[in-house]
Protein backbone atom coordinates (compact mmCIF):
# COMPACT_ATOMS: atom_id res chain seq x y z
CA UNK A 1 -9.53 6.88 13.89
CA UNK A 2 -11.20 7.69 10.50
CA UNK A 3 -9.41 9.98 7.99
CA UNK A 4 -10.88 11.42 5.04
CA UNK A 5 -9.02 11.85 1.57
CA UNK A 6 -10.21 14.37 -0.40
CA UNK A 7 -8.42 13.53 -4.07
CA UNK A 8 -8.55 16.10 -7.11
CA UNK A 9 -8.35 14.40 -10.37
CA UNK A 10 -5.42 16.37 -12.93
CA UNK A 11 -7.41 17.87 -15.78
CA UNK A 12 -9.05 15.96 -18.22
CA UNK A 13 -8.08 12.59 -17.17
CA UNK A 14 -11.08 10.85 -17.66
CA UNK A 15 -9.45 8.00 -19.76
CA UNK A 16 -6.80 7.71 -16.76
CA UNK A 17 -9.60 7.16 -13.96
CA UNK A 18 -11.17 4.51 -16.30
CA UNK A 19 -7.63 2.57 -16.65
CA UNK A 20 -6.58 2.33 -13.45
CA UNK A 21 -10.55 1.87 -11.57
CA UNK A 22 -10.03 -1.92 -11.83
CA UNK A 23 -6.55 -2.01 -9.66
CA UNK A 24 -7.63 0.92 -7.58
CA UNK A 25 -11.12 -0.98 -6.59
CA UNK A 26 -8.80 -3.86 -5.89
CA UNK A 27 -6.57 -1.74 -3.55
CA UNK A 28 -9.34 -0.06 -1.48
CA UNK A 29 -10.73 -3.94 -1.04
CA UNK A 30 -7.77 -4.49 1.15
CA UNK A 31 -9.10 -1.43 3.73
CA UNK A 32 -11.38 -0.75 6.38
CA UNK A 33 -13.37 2.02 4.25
CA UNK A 34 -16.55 3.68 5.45
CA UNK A 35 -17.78 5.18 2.18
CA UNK A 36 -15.47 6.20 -1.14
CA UNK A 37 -16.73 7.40 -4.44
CA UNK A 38 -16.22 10.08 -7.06
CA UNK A 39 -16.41 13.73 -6.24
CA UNK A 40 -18.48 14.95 -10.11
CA UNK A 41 -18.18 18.45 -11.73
CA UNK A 42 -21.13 20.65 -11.62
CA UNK A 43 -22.59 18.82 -14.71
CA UNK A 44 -22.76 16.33 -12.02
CA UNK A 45 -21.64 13.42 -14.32
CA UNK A 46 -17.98 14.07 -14.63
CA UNK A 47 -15.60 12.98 -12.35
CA UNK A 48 -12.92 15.24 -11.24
CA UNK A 49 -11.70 13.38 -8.07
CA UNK A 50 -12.38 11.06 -5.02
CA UNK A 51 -13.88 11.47 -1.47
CA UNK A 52 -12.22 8.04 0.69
CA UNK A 53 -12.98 8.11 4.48
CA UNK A 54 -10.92 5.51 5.92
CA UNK A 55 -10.50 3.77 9.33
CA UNK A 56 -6.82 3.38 9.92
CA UNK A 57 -4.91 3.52 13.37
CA UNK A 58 -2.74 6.58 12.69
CA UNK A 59 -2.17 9.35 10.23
CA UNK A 60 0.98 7.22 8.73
CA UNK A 61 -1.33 4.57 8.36
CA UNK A 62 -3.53 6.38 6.16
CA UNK A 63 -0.78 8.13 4.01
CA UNK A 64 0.49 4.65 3.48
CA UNK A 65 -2.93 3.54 2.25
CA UNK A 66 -3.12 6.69 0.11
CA UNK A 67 0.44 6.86 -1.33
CA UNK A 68 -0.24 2.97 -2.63
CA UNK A 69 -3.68 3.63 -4.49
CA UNK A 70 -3.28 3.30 -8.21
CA UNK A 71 -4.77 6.11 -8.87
CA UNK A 72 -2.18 8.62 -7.21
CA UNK A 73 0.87 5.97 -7.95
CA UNK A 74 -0.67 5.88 -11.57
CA UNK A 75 -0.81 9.74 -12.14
CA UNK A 76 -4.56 10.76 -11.84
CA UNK A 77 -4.58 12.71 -8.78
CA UNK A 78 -3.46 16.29 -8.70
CA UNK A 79 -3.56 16.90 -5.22
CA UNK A 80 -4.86 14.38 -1.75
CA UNK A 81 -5.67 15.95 1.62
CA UNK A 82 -5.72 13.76 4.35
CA UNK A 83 -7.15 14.90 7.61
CA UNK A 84 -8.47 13.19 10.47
CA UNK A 85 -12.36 13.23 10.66
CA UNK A 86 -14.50 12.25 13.53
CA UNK A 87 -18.35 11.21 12.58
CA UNK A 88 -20.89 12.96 14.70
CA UNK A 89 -23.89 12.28 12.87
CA UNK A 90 -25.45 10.05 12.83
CA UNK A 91 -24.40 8.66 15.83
């Protein structure tokens, strides 16, 4: 089943994101993920959060995977949503 995580950075934690990208790239490695990458502000440079849809057997599964990413262990996330998600397009 895929899940996507929708992941809202807390404010102003730019310098956070950049620490912990190295161990959180690492982390993600060790998943079957479809597509991941920074959700950006309106200025559409700055980046306020993460989009992560992940193939995982079960919702535990994927709340496991989310509770051990470095970036919500390390303090940069605000708030994740996990939901299941099924793809319809494209096919």
């Amino acid at each position: 089943m895929l899940y996507v995580l929708i992941c809202e950075d807390k404010p102003d934690s730019l310098e956070l994101r950049q620490s912990l990208r190295p161990q959180h790239l690492e982390h993600i490695g060790n998943y079957d993920i479809r597509f991941a990458g920074p959700m950006l502000a309106d200025d559409e440079e700055t980046m306020i959060g993460s989009i992560i849809v992940l193939e995982a057997p079960d919702r535990a599964a994927a709340e496991v995977f989310s509770k051990s990413d470095p970036y919500l262990a390390g303090g940069l996330f605000n708030t994740v949503t996990i939901s299941a998600f099924r793809q319809v397009v494209p096919a």
